[in-house]
N, C-alpha and C. Protein backbone atom coordinates (compact mmCIF):
# COMPACT_ATOMS: atom_id res chain seq x y z
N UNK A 1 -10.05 18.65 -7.88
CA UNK A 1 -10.99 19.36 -8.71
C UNK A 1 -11.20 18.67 -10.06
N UNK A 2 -9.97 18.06 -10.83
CA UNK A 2 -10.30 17.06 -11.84
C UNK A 2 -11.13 16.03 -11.73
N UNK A 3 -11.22 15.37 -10.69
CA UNK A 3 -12.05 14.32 -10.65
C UNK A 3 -13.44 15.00 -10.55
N UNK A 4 -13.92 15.24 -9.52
CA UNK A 4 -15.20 16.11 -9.43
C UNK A 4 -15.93 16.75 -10.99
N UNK A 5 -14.90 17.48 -11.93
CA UNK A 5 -15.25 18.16 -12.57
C UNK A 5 -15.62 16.39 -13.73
N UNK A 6 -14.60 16.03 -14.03
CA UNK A 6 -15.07 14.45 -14.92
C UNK A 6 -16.38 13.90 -14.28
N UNK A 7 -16.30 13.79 -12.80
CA UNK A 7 -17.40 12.76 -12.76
C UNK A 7 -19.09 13.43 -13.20
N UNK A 8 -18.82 15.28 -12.69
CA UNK A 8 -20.00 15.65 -12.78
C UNK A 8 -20.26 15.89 -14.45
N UNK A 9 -19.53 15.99 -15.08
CA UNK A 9 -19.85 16.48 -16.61
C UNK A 9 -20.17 15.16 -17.21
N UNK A 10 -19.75 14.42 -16.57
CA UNK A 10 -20.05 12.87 -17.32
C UNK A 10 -21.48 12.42 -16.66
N UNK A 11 -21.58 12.42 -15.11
CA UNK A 11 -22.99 11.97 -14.86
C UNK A 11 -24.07 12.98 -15.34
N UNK A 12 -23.66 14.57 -15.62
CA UNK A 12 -24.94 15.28 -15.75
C UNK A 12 -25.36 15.85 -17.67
N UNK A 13 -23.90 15.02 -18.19
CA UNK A 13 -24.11 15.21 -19.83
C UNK A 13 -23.73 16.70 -20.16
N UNK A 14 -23.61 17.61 -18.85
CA UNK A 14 -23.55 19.42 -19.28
C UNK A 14 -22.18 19.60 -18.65
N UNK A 15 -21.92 20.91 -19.39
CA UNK A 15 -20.20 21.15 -18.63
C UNK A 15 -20.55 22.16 -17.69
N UNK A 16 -19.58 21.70 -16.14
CA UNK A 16 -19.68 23.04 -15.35
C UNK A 16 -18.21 22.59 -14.90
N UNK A 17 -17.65 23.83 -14.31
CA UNK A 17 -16.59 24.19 -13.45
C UNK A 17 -16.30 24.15 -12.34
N UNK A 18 -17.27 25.05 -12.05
CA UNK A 18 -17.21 25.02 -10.55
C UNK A 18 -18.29 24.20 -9.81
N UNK A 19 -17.97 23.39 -8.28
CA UNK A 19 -19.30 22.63 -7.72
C UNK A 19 -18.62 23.32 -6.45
N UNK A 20 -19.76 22.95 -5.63
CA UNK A 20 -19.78 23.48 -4.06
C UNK A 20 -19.24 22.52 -3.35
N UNK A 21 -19.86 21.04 -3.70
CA UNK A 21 -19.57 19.77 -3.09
C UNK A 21 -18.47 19.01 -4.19
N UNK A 22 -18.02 18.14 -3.22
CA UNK A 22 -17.16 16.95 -3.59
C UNK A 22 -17.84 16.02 -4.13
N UNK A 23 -17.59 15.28 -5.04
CA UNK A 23 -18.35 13.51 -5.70
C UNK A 23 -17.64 13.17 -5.12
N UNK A 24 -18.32 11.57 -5.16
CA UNK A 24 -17.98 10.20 -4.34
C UNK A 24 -16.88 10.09 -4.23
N UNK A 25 -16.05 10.22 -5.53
CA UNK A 25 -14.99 9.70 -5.62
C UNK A 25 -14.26 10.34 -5.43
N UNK A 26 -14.02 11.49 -5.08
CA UNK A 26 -13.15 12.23 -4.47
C UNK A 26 -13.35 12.70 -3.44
N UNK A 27 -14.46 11.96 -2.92
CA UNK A 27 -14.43 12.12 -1.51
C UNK A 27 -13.94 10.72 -1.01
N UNK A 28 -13.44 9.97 -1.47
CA UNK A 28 -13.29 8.48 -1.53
C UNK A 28 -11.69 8.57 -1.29
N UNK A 29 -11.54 9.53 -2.30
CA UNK A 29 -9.96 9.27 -2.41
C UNK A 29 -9.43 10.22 -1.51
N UNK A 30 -9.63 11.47 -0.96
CA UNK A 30 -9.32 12.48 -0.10
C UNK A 30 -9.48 11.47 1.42
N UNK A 31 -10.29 10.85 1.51
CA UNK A 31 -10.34 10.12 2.86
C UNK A 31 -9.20 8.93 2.54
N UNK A 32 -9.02 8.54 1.84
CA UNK A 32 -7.89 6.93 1.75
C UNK A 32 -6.68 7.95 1.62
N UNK A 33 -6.47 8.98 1.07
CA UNK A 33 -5.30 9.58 1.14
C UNK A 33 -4.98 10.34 2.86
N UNK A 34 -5.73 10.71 3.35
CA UNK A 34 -5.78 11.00 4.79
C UNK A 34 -5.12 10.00 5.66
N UNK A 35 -5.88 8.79 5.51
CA UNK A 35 -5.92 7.42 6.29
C UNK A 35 -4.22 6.81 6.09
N UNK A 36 -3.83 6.91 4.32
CA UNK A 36 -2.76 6.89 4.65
C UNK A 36 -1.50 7.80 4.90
N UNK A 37 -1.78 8.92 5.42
CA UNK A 37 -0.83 10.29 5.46
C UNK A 37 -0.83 10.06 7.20
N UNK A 38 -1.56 8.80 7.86
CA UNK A 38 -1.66 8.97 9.17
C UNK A 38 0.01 7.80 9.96
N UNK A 39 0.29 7.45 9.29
CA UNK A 39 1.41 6.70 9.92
C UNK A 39 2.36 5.69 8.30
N UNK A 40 3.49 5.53 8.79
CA UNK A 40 4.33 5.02 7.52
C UNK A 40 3.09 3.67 7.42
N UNK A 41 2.85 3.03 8.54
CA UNK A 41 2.33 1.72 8.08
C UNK A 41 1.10 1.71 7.06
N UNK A 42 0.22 2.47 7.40
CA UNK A 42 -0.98 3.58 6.65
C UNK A 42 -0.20 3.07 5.24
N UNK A 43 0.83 4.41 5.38
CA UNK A 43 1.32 4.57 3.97
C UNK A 43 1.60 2.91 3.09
N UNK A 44 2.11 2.39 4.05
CA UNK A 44 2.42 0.86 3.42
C UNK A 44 1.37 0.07 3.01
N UNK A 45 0.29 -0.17 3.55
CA UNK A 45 -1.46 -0.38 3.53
C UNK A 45 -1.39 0.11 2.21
N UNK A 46 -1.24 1.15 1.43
CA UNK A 46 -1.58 1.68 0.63
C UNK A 46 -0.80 1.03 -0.83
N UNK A 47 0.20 0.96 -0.44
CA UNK A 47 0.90 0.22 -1.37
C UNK A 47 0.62 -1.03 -2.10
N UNK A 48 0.15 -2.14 -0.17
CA UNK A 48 -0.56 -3.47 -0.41
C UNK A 48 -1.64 -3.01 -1.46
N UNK A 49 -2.79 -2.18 -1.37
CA UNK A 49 -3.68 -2.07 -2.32
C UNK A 49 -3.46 -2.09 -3.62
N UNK A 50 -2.31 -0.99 -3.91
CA UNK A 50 -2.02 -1.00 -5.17
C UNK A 50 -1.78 -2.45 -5.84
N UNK A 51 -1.09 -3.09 -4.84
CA UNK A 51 -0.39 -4.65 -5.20
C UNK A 51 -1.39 -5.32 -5.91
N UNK A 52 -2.71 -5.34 -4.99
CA UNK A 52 -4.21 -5.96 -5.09
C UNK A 52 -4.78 -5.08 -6.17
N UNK A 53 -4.62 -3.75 -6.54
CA UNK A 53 -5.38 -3.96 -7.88
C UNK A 53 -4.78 -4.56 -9.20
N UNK A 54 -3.57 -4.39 -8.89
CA UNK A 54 -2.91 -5.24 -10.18
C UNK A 54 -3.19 -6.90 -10.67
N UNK A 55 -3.26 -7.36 -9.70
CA UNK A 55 -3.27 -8.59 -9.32
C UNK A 55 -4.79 -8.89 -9.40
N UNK A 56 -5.55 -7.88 -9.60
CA UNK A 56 -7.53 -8.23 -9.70
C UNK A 56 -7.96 -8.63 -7.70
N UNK A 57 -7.26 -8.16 -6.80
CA UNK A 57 -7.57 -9.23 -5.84
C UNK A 57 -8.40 -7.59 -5.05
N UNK A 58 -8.39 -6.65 -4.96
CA UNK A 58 -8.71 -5.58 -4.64
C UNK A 58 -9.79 -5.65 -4.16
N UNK A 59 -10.31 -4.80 -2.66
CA UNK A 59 -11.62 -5.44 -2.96
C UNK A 59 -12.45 -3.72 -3.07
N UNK A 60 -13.47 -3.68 -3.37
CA UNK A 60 -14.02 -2.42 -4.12
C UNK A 60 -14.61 -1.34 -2.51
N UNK A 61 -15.07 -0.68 -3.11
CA UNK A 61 -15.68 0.55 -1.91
C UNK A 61 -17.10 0.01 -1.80
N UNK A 62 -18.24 0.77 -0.74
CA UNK A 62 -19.41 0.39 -0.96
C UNK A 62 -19.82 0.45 -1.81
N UNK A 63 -20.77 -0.10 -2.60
CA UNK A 63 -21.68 0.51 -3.61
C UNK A 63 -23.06 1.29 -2.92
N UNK A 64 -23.21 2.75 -3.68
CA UNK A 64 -24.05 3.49 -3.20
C UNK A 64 -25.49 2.72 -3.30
N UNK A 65 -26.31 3.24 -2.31
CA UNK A 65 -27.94 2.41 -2.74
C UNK A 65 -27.85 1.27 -2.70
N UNK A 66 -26.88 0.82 -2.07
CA UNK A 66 -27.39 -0.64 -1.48
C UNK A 66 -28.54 -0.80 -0.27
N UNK A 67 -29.20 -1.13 -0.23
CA UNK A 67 -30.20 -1.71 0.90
C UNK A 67 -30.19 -2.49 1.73
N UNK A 68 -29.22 -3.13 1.57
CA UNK A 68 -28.92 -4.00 2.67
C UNK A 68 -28.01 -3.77 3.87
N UNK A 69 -28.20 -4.07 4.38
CA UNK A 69 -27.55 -3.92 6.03
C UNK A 69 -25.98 -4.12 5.66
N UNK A 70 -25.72 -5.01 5.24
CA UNK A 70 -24.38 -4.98 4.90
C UNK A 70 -23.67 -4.53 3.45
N UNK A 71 -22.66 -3.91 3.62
CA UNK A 71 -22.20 -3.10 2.26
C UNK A 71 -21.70 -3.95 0.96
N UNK A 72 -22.30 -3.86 0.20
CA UNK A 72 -21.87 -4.64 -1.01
C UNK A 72 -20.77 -3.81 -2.00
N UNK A 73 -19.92 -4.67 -1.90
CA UNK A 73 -19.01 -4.42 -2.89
C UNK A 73 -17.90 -5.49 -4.01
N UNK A 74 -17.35 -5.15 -4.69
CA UNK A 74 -17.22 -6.01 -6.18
C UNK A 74 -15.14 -5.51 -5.96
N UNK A 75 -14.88 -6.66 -6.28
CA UNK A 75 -13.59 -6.88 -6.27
C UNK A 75 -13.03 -6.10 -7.78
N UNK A 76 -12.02 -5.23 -7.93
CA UNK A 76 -11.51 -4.03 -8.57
C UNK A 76 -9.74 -4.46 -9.20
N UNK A 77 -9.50 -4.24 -10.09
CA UNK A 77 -8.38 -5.30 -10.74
C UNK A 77 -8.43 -3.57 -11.78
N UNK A 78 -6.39 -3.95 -12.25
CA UNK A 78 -6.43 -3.01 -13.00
C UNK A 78 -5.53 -3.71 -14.17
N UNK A 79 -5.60 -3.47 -15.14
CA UNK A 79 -4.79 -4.46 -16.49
C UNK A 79 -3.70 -3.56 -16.45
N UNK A 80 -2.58 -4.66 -15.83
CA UNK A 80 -0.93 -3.63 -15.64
C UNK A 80 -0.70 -3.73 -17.37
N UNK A 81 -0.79 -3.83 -17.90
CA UNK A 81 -0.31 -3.59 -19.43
C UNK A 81 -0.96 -2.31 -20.21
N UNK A 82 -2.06 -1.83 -19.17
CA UNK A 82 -2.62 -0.52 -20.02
C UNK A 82 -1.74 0.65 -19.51
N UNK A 83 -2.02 2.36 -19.94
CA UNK A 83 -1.07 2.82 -19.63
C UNK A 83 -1.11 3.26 -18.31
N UNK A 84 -2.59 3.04 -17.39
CA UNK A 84 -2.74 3.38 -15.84
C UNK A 84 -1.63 2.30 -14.93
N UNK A 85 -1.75 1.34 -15.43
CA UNK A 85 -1.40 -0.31 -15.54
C UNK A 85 0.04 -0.18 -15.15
N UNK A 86 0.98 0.61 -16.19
CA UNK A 86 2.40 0.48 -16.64
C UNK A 86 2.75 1.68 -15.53
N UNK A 87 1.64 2.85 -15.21
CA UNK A 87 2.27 3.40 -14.06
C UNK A 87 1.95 2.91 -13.08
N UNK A 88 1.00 2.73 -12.75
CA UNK A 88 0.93 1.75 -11.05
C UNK A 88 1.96 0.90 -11.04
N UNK A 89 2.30 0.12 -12.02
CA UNK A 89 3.14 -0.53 -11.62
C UNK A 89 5.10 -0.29 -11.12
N UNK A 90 4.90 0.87 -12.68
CA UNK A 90 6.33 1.84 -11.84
C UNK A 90 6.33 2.70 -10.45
N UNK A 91 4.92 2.95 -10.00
CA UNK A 91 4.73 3.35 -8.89
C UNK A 91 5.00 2.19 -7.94
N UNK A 92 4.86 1.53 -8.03
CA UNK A 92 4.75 0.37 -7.26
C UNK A 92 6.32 -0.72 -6.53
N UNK A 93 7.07 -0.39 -7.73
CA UNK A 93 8.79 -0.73 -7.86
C UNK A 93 8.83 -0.13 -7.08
N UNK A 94 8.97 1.32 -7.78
CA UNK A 94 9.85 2.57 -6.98
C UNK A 94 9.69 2.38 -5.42
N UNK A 95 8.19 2.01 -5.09
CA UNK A 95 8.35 2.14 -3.59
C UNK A 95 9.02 1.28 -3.28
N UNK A 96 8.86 0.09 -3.40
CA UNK A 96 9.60 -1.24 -3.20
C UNK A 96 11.08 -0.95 -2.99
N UNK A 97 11.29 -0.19 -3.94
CA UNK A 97 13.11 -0.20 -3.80
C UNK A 97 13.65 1.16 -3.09
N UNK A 98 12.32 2.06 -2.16
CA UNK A 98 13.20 3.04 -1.37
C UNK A 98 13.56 2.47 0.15
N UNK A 99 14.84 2.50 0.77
CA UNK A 99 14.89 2.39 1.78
C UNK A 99 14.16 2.80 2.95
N UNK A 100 14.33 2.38 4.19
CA UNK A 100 13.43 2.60 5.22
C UNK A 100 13.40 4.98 6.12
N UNK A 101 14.39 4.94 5.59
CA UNK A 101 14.75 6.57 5.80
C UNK A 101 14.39 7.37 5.11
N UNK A 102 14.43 7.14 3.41
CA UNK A 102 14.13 7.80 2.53
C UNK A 102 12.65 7.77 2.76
N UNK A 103 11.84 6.19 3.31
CA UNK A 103 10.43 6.42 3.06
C UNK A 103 9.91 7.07 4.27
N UNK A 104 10.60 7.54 5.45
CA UNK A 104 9.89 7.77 6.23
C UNK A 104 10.01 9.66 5.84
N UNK A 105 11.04 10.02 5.55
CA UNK A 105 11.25 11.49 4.64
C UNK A 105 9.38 11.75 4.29
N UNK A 106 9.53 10.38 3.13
CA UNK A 106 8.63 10.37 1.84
C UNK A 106 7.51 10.68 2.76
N UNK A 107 6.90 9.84 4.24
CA UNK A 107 5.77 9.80 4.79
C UNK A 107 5.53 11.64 5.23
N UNK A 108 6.96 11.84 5.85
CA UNK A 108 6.94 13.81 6.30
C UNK A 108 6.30 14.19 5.54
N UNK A 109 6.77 14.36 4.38
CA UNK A 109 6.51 15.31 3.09
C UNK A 109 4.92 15.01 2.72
N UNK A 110 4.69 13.68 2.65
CA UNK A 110 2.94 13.22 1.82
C UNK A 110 2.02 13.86 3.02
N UNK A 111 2.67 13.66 4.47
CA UNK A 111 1.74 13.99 5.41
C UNK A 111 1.76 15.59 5.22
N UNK A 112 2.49 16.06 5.04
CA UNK A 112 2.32 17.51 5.24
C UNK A 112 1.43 18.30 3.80
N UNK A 113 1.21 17.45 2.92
CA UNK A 113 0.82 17.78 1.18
C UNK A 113 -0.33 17.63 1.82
N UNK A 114 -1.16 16.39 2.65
CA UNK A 114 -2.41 16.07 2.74
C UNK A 114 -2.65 16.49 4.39
């Protein structure tokens, strides 16, 4: 509901609360969170990404209103020194350093949240 509520008050300049529908981007992220709630490897996929935005190597979602037959999209990088940055990246350890039991726990639990 945070995201939705930012993206619409920001694209429409007015404040509202409540919407009926989902924005892009949280319909973006509700589906990649699905995709990876579907198997540990999923979950690991997910991790690689994180790796790739740190690193600038990421590669982006479609861009809406493209016209062309094939989907254009722009490679997505995040500056680990900002403060999104400094947590992705403690997000990113932490997984690194849970064992293979604890993460499959971790996969129970995320699958059952999503």
């Amino acid at each position: 509901d945070r995201i939705d509520d930012a993206f619409y008050n920001l694209s429409n300049g007015t404040r509202h609360n409540h919407h009926t529908t989902r924005s892009p981007p949280s319909i973006a992220l509700l589906s990649r969170l699905q995709t990876a709630s579907s198997s540990i490897d999923d979950l690991m996929n997910l991790l690689d990404e994180w790796h790739a935005l740190l690193d600038g190597s990421h590669i982006g979602y479609p861009i809406s209103g493209s016209s062309s037959a094939v989907a254009v999209t722009k490679t997505v990088g995040v500056d680990g020194e900002s403060t999104f940055g400094v947590h992705l990246r403690k997000l990113c350890l932490g997984m690194e350093e849970i064992p293979f039991e604890a993460m499959s726990r971790l996969w129970m639990a995320f699958k059952s949240e999503v």
